[in-house]
Protein backbone atom coordinates (compact mmCIF):
# COMPACT_ATOMS: atom_id res chain seq x y z
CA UNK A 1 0.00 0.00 0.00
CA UNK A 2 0.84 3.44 -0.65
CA UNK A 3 1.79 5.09 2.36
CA UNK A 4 2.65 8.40 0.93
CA UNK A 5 0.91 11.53 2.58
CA UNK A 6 0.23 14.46 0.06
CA UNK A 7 0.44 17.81 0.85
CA UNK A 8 0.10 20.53 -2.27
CA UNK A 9 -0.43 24.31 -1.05
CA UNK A 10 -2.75 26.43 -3.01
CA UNK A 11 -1.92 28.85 -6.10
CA UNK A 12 -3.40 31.56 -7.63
CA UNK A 13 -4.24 28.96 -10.56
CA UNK A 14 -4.23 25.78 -8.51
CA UNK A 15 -6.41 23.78 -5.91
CA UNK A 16 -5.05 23.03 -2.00
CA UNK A 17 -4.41 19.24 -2.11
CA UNK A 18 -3.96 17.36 1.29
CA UNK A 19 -4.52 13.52 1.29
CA UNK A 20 -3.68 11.71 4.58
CA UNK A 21 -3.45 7.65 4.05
CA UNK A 22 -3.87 6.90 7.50
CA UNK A 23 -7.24 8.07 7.29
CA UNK A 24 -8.26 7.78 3.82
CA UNK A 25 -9.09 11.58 3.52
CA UNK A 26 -8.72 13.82 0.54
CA UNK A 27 -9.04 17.61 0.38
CA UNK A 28 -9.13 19.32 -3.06
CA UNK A 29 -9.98 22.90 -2.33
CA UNK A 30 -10.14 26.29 -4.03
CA UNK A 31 -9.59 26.60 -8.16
CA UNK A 32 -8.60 24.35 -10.61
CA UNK A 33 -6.70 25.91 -13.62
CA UNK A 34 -2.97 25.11 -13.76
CA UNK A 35 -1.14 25.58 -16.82
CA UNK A 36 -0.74 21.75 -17.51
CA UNK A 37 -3.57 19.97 -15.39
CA UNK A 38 -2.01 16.66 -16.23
CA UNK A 39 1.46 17.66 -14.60
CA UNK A 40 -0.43 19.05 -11.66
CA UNK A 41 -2.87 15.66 -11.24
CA UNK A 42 -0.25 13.15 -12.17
CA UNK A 43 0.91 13.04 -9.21
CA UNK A 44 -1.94 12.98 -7.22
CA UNK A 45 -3.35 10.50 -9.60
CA UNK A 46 -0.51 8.27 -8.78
CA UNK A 47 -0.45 8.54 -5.13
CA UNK A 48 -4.36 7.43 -5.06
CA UNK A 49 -3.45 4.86 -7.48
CA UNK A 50 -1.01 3.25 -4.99
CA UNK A 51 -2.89 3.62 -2.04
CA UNK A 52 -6.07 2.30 -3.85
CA UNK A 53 -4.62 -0.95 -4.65
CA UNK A 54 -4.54 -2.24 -1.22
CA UNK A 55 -8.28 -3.57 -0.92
CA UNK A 56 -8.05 -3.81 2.50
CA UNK A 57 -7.54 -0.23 3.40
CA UNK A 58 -9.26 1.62 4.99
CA UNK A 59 -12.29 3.18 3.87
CA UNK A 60 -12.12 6.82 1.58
CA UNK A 61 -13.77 9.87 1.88
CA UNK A 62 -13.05 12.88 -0.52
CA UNK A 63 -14.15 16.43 -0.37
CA UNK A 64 -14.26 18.48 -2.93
CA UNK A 65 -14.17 22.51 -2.62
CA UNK A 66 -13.72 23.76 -5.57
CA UNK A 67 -15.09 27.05 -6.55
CA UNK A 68 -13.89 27.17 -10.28
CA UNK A 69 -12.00 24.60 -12.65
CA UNK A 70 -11.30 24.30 -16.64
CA UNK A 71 -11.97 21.10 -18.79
CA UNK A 72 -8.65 20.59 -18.53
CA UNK A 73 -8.73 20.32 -14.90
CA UNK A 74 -12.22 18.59 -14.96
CA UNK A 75 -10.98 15.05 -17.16
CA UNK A 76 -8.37 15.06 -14.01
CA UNK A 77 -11.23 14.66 -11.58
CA UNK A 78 -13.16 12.78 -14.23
CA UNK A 79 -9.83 10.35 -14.10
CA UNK A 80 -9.45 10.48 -10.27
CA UNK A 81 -13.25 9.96 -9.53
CA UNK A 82 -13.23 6.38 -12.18
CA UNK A 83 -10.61 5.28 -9.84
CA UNK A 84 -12.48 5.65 -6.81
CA UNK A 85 -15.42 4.19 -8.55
CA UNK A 86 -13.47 1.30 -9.56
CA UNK A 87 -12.06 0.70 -5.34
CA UNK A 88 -15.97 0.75 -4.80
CA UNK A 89 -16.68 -1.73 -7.21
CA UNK A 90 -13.88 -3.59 -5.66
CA UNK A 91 -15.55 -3.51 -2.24
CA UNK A 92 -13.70 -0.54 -0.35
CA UNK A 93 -16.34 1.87 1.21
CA UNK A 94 -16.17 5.27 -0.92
CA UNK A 95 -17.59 8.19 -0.26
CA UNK A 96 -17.31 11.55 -2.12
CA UNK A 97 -18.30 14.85 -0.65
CA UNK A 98 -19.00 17.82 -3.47
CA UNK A 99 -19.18 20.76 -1.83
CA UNK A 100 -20.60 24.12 -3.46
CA UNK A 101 -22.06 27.54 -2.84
CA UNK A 102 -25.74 27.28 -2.28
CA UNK A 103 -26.01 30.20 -4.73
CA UNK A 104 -23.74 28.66 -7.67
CA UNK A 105 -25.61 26.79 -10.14
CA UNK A 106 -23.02 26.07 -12.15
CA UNK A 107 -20.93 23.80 -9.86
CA UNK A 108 -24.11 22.12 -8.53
CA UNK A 109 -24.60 21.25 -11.82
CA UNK A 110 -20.69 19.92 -12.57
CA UNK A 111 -21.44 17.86 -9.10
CA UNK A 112 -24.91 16.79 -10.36
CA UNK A 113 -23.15 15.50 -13.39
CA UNK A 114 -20.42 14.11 -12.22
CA UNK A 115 -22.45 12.14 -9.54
CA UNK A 116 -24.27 9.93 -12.28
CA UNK A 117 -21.24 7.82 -13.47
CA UNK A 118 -20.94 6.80 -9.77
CA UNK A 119 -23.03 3.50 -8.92
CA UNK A 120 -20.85 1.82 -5.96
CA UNK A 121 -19.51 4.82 -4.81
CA UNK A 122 -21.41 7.41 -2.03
CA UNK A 123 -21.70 10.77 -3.96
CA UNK A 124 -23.48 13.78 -1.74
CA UNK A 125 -23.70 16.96 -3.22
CA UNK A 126 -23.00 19.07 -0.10
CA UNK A 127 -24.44 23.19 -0.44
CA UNK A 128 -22.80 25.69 1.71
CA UNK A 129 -25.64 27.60 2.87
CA UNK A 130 -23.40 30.04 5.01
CA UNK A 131 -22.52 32.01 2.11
């Protein structure tokens, strides 16, 4: 398994990534445009690759915070949200958290969207109604 803890700080043009094995939580927060998406992700892709392939781990629970992201950025997730589909369909308890502003249509729509590929996998779509 995987043991690698990932800690990415945030950027004017990039999302705060902090993934803790031991716990099987993963933070992506803030917005999602990075010159190369695929250099930014790849590594992140990775590390949940390797942690994900130990089916006895422990169970996973993403959040998502995202308040803007490009199609670029948006196949990464796609890529990173198939994987955790896949540990689900293996038997590992997933469960993804999409938060969004109560008042932002559009990224209740990206989460209502995204949420339909996922049939093993928990998906909640989460509003922040403090806004």
């Amino acid at each position: 398994m995987e043991n690698t803890a990932l800690n990415i700080d945030q950027t004017p043009r990039s999302p705060k990534v902090s993934f803790d094995p031991a716990t099987g939580t993963l933070e992506v927060s803030g917005e999602s445009y990075p010159e190369d998406a695929s250099l930014f992700y790849g590594p992140i892709l990775k590390t949940l690759k390797g942690w994900l392939s130990d089916e006895d781990g422990p169970s996973v629970t993403v959040d998502i915070r995202l308040i803007y992201f490009n199609s670029s950025s948006a196949k990464a997730i796609m890529n990173m949200f198939q994987m955790l589909e896949e540990a689900a369909e293996d038997g590992r308890s997933v469960t993804v958290n999409w938060h969004y502003d109560a008042d932002d249509d559009a990224m209740e729509e990206m989460g209502e969207d995204f949420s339909e590929d996922f049939e093993s996998a928990t998906f909640n779509l989460k509003p922040d109604l403090t806004a």
